[in-house]
C-alpha atoms as a PDB file:
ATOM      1  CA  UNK A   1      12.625 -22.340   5.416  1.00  0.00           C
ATOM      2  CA  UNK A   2       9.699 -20.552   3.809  1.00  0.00           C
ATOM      3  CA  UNK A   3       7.364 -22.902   5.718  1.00  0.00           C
ATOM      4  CA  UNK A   4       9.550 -21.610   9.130  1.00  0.00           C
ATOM      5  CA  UNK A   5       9.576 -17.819   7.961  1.00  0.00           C
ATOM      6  CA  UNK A   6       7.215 -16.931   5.011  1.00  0.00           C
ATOM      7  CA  UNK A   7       3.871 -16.040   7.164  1.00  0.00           C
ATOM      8  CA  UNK A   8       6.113 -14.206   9.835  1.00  0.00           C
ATOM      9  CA  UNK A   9       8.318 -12.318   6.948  1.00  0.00           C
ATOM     10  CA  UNK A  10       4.916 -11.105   5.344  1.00  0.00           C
ATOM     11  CA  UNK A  11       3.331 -10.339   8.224  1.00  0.00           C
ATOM     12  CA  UNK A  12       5.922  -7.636   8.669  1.00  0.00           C
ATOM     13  CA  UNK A  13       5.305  -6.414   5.081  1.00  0.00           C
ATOM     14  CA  UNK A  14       2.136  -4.939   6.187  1.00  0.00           C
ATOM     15  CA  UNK A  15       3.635  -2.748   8.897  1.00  0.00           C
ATOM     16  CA  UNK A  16       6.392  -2.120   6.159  1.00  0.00           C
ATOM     17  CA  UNK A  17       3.920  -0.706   3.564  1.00  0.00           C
ATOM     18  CA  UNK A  18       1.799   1.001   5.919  1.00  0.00           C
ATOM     19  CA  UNK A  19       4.721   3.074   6.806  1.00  0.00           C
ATOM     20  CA  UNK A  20       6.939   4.122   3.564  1.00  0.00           C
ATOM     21  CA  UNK A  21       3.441   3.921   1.345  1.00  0.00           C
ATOM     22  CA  UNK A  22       4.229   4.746  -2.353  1.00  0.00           C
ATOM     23  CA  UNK A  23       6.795   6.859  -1.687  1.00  0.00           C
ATOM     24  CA  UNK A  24      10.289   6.489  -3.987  1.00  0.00           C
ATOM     25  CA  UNK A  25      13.100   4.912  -2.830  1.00  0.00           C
ATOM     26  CA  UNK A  26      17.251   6.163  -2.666  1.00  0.00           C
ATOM     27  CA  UNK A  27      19.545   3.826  -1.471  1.00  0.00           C
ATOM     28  CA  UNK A  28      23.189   5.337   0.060  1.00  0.00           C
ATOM     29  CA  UNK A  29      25.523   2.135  -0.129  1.00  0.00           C
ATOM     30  CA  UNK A  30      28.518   4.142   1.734  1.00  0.00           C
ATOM     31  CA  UNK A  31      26.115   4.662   4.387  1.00  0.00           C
ATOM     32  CA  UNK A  32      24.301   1.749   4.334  1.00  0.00           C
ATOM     33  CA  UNK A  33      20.469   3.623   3.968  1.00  0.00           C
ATOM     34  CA  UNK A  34      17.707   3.352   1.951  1.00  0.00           C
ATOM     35  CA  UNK A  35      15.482   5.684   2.508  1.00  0.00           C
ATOM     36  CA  UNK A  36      11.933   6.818   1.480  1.00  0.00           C
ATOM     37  CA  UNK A  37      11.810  10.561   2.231  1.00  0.00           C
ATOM     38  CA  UNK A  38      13.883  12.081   5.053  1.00  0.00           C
ATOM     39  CA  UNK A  39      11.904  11.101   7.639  1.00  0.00           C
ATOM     40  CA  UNK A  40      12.037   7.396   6.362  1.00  0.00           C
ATOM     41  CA  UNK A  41      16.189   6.042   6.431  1.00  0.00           C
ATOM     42  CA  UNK A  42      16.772   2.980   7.600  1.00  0.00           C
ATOM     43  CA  UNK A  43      19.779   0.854   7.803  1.00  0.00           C
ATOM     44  CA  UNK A  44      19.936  -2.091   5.082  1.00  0.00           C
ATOM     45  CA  UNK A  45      21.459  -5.374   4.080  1.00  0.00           C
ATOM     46  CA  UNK A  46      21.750  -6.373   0.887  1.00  0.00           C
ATOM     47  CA  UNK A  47      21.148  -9.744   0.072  1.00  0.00           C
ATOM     48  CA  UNK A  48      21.714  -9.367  -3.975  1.00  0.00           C
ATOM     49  CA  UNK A  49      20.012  -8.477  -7.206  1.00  0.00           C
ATOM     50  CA  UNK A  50      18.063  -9.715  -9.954  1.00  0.00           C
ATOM     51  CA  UNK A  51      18.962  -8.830 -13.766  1.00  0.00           C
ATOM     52  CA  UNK A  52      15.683  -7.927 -16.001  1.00  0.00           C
ATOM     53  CA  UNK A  53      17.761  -8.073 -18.975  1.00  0.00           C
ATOM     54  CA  UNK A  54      19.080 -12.421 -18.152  1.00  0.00           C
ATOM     55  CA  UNK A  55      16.510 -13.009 -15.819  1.00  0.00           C
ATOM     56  CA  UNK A  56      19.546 -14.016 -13.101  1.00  0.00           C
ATOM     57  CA  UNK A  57      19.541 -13.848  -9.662  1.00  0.00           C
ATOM     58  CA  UNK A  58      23.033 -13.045  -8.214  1.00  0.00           C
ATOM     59  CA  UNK A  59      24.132 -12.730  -4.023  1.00  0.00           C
ATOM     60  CA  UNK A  60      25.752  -9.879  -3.267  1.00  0.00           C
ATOM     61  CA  UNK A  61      28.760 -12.140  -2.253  1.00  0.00           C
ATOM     62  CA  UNK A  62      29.446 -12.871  -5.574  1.00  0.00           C
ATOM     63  CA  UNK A  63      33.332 -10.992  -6.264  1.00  0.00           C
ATOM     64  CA  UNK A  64      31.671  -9.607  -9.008  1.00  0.00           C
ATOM     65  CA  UNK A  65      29.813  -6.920  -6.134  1.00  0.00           C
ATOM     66  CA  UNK A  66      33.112  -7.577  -4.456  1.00  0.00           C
ATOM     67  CA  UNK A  67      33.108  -3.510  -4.197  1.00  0.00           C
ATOM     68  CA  UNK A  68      30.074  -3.114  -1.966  1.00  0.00           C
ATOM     69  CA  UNK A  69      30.979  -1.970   1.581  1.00  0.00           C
ATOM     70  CA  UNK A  70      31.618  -5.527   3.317  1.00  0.00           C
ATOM     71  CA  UNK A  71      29.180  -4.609   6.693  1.00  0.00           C
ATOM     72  CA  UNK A  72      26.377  -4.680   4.439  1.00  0.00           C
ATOM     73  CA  UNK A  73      27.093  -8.085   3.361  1.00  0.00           C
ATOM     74  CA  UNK A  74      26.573  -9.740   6.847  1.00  0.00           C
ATOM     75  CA  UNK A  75      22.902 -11.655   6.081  1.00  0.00           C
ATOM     76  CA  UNK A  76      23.835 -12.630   2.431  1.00  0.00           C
ATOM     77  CA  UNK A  77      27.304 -14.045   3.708  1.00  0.00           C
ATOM     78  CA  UNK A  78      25.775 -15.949   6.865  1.00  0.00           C
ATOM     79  CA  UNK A  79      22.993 -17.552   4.451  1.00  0.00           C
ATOM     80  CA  UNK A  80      25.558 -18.499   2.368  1.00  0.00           C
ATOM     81  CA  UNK A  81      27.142 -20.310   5.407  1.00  0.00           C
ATOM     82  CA  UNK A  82      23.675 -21.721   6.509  1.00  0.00           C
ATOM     83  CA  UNK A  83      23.408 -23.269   2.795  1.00  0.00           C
ATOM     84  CA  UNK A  84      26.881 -24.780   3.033  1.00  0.00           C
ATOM     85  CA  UNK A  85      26.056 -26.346   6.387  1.00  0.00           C
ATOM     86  CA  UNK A  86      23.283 -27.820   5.877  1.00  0.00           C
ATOM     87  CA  UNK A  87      22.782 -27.924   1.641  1.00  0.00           C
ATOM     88  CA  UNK A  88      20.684 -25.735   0.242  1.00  0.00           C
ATOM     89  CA  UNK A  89      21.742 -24.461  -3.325  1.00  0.00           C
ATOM     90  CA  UNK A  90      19.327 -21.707  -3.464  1.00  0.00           C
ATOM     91  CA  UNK A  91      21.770 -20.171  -0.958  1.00  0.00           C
ATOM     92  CA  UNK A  92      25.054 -21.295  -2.123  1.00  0.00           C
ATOM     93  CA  UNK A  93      24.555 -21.120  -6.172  1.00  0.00           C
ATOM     94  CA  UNK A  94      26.054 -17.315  -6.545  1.00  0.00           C
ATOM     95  CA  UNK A  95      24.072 -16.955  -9.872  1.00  0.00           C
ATOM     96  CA  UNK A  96      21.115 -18.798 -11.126  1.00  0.00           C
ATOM     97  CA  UNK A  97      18.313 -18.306 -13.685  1.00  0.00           C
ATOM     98  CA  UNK A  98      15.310 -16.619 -11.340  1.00  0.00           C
ATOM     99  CA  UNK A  99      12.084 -15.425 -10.936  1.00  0.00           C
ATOM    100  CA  UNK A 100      10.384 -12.449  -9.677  1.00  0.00           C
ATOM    101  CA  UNK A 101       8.228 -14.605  -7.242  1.00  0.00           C
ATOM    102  CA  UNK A 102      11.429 -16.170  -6.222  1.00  0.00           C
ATOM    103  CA  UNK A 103      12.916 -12.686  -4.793  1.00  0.00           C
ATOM    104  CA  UNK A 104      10.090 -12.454  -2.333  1.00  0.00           C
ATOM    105  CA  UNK A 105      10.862 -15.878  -0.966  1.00  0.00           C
ATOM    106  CA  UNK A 106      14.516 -15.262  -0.934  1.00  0.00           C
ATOM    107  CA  UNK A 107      13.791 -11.537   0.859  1.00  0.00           C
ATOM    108  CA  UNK A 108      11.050 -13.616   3.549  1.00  0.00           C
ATOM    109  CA  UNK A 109      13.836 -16.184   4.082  1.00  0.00           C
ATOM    110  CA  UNK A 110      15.907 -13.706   5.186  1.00  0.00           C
ATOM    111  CA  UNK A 111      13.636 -11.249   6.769  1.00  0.00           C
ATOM    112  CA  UNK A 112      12.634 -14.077   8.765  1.00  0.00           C
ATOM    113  CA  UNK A 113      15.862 -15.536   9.960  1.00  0.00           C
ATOM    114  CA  UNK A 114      17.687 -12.140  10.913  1.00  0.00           C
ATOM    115  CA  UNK A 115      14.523 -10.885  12.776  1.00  0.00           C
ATOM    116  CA  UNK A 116      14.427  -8.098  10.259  1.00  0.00           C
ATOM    117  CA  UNK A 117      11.713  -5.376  10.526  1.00  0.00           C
ATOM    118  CA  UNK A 118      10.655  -5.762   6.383  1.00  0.00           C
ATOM    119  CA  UNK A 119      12.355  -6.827   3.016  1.00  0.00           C
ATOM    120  CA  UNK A 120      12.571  -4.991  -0.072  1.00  0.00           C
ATOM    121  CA  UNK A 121      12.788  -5.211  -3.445  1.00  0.00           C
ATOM    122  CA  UNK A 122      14.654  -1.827  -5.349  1.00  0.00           C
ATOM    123  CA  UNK A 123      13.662  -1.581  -8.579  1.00  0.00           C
ATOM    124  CA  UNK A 124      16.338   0.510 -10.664  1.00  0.00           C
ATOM    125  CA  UNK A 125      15.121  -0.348 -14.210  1.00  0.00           C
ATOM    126  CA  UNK A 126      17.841  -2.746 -15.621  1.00  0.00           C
ATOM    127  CA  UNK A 127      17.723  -4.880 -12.092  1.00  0.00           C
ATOM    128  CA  UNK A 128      16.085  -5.245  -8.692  1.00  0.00           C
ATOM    129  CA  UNK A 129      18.166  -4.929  -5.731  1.00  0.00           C
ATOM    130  CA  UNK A 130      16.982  -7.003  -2.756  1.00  0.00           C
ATOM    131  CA  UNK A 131      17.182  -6.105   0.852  1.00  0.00           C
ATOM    132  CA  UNK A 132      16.360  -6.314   4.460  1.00  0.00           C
ATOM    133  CA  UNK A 133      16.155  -3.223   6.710  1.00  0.00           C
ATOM    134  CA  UNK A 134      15.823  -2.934  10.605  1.00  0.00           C
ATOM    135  CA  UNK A 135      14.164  -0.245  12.554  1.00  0.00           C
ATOM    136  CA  UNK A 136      12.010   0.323  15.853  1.00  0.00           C
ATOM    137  CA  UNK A 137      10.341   2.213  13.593  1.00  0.00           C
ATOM    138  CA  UNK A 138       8.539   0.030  11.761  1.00  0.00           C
ATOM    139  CA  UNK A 139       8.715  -2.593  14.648  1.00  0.00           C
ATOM    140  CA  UNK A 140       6.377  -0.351  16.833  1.00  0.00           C
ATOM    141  CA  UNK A 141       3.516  -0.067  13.844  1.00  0.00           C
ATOM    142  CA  UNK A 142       0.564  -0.720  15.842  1.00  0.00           C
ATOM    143  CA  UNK A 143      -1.651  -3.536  14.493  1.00  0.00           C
ATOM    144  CA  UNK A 144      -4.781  -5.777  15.490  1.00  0.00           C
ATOM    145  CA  UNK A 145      -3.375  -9.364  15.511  1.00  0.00           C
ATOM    146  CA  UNK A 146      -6.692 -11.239  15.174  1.00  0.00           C
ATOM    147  CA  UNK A 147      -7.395  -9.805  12.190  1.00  0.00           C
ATOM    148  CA  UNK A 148      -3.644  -9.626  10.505  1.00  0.00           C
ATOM    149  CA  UNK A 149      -2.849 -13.525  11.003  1.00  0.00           C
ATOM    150  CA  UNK A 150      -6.673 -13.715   9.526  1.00  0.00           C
ATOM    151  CA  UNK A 151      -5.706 -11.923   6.798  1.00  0.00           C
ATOM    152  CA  UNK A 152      -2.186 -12.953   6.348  1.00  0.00           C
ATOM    153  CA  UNK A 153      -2.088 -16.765   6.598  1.00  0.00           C
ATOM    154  CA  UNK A 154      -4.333 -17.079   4.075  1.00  0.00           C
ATOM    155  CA  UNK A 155      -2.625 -14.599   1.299  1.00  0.00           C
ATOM    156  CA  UNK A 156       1.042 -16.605   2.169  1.00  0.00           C
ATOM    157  CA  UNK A 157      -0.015 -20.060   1.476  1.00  0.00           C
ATOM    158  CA  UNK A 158      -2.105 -18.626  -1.761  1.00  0.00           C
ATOM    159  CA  UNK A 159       1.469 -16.963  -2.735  1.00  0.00           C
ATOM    160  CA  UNK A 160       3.926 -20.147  -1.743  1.00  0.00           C
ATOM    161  CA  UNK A 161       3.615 -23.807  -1.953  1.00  0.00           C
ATOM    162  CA  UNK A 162       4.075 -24.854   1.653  1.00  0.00           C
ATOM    163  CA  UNK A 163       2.729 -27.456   3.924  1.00  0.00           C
ATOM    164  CA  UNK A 164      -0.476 -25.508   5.751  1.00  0.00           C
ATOM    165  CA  UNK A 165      -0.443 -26.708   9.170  1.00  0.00           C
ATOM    166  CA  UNK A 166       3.413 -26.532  10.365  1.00  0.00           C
ATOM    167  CA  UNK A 167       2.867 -23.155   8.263  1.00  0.00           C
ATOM    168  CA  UNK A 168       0.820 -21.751  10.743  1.00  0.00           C
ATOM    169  CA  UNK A 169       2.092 -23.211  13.951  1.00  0.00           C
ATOM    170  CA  UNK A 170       5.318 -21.417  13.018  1.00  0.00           C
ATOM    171  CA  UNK A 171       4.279 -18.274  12.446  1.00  0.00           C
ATOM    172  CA  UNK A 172       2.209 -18.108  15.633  1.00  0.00           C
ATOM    173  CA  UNK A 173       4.345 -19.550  17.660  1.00  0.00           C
ATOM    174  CA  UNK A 174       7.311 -16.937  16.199  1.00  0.00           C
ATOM    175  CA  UNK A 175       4.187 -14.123  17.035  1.00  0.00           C
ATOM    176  CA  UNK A 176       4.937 -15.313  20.851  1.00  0.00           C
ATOM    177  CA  UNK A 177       1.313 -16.747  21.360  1.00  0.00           C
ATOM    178  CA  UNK A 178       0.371 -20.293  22.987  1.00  0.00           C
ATOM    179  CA  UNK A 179      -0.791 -22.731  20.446  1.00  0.00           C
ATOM    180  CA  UNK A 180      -3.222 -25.888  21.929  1.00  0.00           C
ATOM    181  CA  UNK A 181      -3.136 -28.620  19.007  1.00  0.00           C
ATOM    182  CA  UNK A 182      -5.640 -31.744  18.208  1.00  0.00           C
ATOM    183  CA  UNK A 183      -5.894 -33.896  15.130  1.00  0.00           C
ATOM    184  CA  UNK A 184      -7.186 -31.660  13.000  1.00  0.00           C
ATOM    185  CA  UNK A 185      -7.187 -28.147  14.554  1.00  0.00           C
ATOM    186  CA  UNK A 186      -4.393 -25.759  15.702  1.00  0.00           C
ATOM    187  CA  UNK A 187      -6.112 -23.301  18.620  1.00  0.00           C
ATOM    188  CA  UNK A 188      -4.068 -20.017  19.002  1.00  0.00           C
ATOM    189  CA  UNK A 189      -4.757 -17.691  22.301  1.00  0.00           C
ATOM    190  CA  UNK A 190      -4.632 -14.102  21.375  1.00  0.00           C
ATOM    191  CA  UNK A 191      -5.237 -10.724  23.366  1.00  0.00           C
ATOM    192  CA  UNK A 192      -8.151 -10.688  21.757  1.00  0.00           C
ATOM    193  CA  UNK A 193      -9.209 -14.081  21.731  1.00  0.00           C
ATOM    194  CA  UNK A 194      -8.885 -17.582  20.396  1.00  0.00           C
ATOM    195  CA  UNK A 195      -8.302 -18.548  16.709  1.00  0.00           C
ATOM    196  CA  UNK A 196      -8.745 -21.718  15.055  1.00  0.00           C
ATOM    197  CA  UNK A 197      -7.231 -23.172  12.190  1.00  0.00           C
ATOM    198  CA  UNK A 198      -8.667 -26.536  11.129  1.00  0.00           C
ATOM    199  CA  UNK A 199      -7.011 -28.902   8.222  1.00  0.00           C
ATOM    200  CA  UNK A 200      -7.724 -31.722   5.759  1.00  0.00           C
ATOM    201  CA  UNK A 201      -6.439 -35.161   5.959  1.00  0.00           C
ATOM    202  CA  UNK A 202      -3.761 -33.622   3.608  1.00  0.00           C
ATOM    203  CA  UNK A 203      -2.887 -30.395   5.850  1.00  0.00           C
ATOM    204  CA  UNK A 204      -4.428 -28.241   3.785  1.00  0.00           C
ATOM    205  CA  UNK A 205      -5.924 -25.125   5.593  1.00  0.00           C
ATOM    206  CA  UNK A 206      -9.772 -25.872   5.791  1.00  0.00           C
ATOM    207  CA  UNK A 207     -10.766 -22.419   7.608  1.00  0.00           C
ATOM    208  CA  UNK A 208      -9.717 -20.017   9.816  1.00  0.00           C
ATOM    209  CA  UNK A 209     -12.217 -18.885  12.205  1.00  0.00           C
ATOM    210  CA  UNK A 210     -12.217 -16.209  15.637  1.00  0.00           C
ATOM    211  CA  UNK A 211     -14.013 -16.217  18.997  1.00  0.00           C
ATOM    212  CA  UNK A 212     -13.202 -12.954  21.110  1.00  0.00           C
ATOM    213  CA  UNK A 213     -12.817 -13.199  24.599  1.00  0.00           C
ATOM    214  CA  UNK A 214     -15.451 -12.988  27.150  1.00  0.00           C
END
């Protein structure tokens, strides 16, 4: 799943920064915001939180957060059901022992699968809350593709263990671009131009390289 979703999922974490910056974050479970100043609110799922103190992660399904409005539950209960069907504990377990690296993957898994505009992880001292939001908002960021999947691809597969090549074909294929394959080479045609990953007898990202368009 992070080779499916990762590059896509951080992709959008760039538009998602570039918009809410530093600023603080206050999250309104009864109305299902978090927002980052009052021109910032958007509408959030939560997925579940991680405990500083036992170093646990624990879905929001769990009946312990039994008490958290049920419509904000709709990712974290449908990746429960896509664990069941097809086993993956990571999304089934309710509580495990956890890392902080493993909260990005869980938020890009999700971000990724729900078409969500950004994840997030809340810091509130004794835990970190971790959720997706959704807004045209940050949807409509404008950005420069040739350089962000330049930038990008290369800072996801430094961050996650995942097979290079399918990697990439995924996420530019999810960006909605062609992709022209040979044995060692995937060819992407941008707006912009063409870029070309090529890969090692093991799959292993070789280099990344641009030509712009004539």
């Amino acid at each position: 799943m992070l080779e499916r979703y990762a590059a896509l999922a951080y992709d959008r974490q760039t538009d998602f920064y570039e918009v809410i910056g530093d600023n603080a974050w206050t999250a309104e479970m009864d109305a299902g915001t978090i927002s980052f100043g009052p021109e910032l609110v958007f509408p959030l799922q939560a997925l579940g939180t991680f405990s500083h103190v036992s170093e646990t992660w624990r879905w929001a399904w769990v009946a312990a957060d039994s008490d958290w409005p049920a419509r904000l539950l709709s990712q974290a209960e449908q990746l429960r059901a896509y664990g069941e069907q097809h086993g993956i504990e990571l999304l089934t377990a309710g509580e495990f022992a956890a890392t902080p690296q493993d909260l990005h993957a869980i938020g890009a898994i999700a971000s990724g699968l729900f078409g969500a505009s950004g994840y997030y992880l809340a810091n509130y001292g004794q835990g970190t809350l971790v959720l997706t939001v959704k807004s045209a908002q940050l949807d409509q960021v404008p950005k420069n593709d040739f350089a962000r999947i330049s930038t990008v691809f290369p800072q996801v597969i430094s961050m996650f263990e995942l097979h290079h090549r399918p990697a990439f074909t995924h996420y530019i294929t999810q960006k909605g671009y062609p992709v022209t394959e040979t044995a060692d080479a995937v060819s992407a045609a941008l707006d912009s131009g063409t870029l070309t990953a090529t890969f090692d007898d093991l799959g292993r990202l070789a280099s990344l390289k641009g030509s712009s368009g004539g």
